[in-house]
N, C-alpha and C. Protein backbone atom coordinates (compact mmCIF):
# COMPACT_ATOMS: atom_id res chain seq x y z
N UNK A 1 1.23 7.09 65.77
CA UNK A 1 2.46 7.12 65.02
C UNK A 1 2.41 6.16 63.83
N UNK A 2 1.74 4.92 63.83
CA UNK A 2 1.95 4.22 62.84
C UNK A 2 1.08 4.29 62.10
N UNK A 3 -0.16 5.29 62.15
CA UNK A 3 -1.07 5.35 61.85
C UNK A 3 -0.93 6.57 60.51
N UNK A 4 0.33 7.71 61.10
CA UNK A 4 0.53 8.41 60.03
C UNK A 4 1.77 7.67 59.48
N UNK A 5 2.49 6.65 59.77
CA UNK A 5 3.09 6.26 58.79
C UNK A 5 2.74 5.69 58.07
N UNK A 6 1.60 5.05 57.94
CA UNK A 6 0.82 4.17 56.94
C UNK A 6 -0.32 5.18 56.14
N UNK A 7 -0.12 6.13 56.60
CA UNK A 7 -0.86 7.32 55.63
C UNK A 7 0.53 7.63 54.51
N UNK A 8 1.82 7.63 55.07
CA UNK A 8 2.79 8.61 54.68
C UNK A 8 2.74 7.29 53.63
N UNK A 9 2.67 6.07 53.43
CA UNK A 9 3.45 5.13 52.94
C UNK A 9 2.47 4.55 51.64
N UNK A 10 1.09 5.05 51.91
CA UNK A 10 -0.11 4.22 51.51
C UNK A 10 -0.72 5.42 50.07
N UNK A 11 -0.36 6.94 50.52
CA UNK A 11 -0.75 7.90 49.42
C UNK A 11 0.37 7.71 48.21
N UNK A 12 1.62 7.55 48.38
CA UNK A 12 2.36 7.18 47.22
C UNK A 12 2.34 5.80 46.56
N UNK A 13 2.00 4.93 47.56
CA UNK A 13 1.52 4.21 46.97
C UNK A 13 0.47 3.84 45.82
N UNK A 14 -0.74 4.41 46.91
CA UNK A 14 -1.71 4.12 45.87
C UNK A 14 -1.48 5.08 44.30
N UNK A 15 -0.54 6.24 44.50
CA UNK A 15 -0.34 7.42 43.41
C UNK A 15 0.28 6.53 42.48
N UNK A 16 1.25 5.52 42.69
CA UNK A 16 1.98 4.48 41.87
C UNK A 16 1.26 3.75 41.27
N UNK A 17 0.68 2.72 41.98
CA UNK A 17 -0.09 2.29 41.15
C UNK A 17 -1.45 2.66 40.45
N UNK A 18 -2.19 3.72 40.82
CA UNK A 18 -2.80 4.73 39.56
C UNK A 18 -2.11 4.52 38.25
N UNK A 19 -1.20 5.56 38.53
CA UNK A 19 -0.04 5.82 37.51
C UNK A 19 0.21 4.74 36.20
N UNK A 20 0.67 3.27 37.19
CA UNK A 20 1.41 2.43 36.26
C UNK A 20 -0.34 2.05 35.74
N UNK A 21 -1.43 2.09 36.18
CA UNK A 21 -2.71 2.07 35.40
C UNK A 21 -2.48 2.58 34.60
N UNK A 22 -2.60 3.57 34.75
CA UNK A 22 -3.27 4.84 33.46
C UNK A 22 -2.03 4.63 32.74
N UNK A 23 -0.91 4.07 32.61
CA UNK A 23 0.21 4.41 31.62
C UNK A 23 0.39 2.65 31.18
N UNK A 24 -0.10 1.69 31.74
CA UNK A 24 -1.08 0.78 31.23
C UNK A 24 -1.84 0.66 29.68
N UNK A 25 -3.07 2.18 29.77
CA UNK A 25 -4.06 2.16 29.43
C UNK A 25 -3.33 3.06 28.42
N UNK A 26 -2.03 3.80 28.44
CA UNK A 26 -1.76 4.67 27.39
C UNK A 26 -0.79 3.88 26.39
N UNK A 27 -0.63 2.47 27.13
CA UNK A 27 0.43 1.85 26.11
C UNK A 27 0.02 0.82 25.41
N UNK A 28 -1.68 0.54 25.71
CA UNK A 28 -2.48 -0.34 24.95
C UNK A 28 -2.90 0.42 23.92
N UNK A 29 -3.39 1.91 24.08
CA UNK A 29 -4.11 2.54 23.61
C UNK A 29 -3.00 2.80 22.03
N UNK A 30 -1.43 2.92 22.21
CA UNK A 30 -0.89 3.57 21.40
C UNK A 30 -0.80 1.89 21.05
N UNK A 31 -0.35 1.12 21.10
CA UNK A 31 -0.28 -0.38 20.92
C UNK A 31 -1.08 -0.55 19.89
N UNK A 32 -2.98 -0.28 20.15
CA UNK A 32 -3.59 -0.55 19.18
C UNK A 32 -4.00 0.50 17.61
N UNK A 33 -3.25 1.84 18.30
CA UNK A 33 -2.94 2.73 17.02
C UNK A 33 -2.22 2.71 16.01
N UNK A 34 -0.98 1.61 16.70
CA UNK A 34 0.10 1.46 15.74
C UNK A 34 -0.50 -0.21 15.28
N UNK A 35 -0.74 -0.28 15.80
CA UNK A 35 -1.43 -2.05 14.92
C UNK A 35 -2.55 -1.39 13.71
N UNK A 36 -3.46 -0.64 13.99
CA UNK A 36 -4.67 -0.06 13.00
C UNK A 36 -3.83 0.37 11.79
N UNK A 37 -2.98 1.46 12.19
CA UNK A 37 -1.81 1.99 11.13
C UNK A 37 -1.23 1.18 10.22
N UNK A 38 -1.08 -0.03 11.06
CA UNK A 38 0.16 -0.90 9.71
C UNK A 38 -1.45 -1.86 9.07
N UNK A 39 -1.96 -2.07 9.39
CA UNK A 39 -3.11 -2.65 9.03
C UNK A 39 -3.76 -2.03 7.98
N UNK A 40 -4.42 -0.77 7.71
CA UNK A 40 -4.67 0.44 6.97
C UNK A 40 -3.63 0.64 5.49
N UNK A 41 -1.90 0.86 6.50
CA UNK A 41 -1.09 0.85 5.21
C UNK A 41 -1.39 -0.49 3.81
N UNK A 42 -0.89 -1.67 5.15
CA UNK A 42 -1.07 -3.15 4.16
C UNK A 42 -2.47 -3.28 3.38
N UNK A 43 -3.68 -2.58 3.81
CA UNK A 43 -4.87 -2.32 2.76
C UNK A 43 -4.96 -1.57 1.49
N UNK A 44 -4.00 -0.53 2.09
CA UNK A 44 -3.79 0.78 1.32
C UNK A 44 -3.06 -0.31 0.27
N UNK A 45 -1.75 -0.40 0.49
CA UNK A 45 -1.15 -1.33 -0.75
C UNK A 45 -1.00 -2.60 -1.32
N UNK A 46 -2.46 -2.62 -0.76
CA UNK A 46 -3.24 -4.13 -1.79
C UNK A 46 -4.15 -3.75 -2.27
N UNK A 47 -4.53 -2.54 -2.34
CA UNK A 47 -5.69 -1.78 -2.99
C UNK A 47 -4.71 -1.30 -4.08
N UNK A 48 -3.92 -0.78 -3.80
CA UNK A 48 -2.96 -0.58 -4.73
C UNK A 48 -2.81 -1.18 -6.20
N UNK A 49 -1.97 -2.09 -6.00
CA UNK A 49 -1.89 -3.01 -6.70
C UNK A 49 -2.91 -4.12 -7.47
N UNK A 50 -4.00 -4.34 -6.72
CA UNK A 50 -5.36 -4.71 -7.10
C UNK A 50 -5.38 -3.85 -8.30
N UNK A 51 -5.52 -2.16 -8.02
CA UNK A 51 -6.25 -1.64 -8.96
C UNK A 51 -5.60 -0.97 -10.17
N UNK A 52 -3.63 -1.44 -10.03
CA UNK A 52 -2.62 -1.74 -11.08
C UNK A 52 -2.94 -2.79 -11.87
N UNK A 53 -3.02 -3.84 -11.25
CA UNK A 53 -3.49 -5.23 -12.16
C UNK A 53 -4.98 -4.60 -13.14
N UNK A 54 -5.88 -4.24 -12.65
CA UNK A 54 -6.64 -3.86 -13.15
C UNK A 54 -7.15 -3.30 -14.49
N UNK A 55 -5.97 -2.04 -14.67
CA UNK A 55 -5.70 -1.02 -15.52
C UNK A 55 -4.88 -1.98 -16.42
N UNK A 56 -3.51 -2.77 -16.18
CA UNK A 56 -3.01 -3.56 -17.09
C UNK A 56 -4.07 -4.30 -17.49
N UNK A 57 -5.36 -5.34 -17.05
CA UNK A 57 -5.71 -6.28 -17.47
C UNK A 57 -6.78 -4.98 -19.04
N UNK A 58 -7.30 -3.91 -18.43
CA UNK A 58 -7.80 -3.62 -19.23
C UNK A 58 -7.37 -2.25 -20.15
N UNK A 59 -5.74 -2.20 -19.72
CA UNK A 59 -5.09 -1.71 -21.05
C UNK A 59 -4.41 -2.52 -22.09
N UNK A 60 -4.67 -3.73 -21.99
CA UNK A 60 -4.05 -5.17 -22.47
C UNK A 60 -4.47 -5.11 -24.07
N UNK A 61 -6.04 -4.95 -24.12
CA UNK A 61 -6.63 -4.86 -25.52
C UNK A 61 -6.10 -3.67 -26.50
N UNK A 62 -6.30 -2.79 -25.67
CA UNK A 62 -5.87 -1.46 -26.68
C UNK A 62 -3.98 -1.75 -26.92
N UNK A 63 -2.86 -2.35 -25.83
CA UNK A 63 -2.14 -2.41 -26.65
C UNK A 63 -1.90 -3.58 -27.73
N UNK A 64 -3.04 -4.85 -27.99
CA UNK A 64 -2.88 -5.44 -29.13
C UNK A 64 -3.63 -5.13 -30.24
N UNK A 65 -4.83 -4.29 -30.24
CA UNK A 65 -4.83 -3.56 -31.29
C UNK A 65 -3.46 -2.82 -31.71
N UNK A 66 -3.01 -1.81 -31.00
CA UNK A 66 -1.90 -1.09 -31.29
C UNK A 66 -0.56 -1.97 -31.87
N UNK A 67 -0.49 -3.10 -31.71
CA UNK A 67 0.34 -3.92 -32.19
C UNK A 67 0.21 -4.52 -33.41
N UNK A 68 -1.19 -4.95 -33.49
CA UNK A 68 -1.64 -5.41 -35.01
C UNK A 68 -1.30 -4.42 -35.56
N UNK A 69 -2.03 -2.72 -35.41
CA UNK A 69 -2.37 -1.57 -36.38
C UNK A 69 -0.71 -1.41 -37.29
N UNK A 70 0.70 -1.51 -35.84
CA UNK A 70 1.84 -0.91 -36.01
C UNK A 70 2.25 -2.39 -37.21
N UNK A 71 1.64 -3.91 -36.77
CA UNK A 71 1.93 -4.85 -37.52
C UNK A 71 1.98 -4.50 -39.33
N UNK A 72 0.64 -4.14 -39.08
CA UNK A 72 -0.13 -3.99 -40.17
C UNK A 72 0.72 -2.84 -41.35
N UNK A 73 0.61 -1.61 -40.81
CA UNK A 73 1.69 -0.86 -41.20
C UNK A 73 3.20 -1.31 -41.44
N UNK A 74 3.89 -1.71 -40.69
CA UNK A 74 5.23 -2.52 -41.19
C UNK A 74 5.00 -3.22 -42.30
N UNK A 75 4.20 -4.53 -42.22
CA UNK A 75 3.99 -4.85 -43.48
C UNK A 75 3.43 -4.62 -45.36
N UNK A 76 2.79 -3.40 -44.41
CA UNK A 76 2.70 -2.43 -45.52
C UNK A 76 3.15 -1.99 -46.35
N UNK A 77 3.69 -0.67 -45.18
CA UNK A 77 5.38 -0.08 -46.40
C UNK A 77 5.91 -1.44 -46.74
N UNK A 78 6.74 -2.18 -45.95
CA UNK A 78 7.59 -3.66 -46.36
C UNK A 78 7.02 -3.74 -47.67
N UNK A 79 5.63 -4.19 -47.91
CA UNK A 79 5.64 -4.69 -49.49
C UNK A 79 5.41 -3.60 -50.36
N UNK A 80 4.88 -2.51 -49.79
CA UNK A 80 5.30 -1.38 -50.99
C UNK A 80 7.15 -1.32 -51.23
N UNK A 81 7.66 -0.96 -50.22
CA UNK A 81 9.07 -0.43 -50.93
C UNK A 81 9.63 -2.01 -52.10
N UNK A 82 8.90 -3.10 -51.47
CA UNK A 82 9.42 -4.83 -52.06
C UNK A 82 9.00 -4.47 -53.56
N UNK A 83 7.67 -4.02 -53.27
CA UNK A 83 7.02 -3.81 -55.33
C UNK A 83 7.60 -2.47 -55.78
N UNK A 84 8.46 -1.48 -55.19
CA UNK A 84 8.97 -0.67 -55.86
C UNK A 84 10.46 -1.18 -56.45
N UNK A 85 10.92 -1.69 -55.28
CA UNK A 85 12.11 -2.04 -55.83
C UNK A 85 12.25 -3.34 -57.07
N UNK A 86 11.39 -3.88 -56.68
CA UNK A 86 10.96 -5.04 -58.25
C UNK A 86 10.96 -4.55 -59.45
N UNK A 87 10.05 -3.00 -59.53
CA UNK A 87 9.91 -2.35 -60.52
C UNK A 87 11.00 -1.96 -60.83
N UNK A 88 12.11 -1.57 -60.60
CA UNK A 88 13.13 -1.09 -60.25
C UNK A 88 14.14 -2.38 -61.43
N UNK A 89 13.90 -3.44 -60.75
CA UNK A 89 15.02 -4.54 -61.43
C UNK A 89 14.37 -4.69 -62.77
């Protein structure tokens, strides 16, 4: 008699703790998926931005040419319309 009660008592048992194993092993497993994930993102958007800085550091030149060229021009017309209107007085 006590022999099948310790059968009756010992198969759910051991089924339990299986169980809380393997669901253990499924909550490390998702644990370290979601750690890789945010890890990956935070690479993703420092790669990002790395390679924003980048493009500014080396679209930097072309817009001070473009600034002189537009300089250059302002001052241009400026003293043409200055020597037309001189002619003018």
């Amino acid at each position: 008699m006590k022999k099948i009660i310790m059968k009756v008592y010992a198969i759910p048992l051991l089924f339990i703790i299986s169980a809380n194993i393997c669901s253990a092993q499924v909550l490390k497993n998702f644990g370290n998926k979601v750690k890789e994930e945010v890890e990956w993102r935070a690479q993703r958007k420092a790669g990002q931005k790395i390679d924003q800085g980048l493009d500014s550091i080396l679209a930097a030149p072309k817009k001070i040419i473009k600034k002189k060229e537009s300089y250059k021009s302002n001052t241009d017309t400026q003293a043409s319309e200055e020597s037309t209107t001189a002619k003018k007085d």
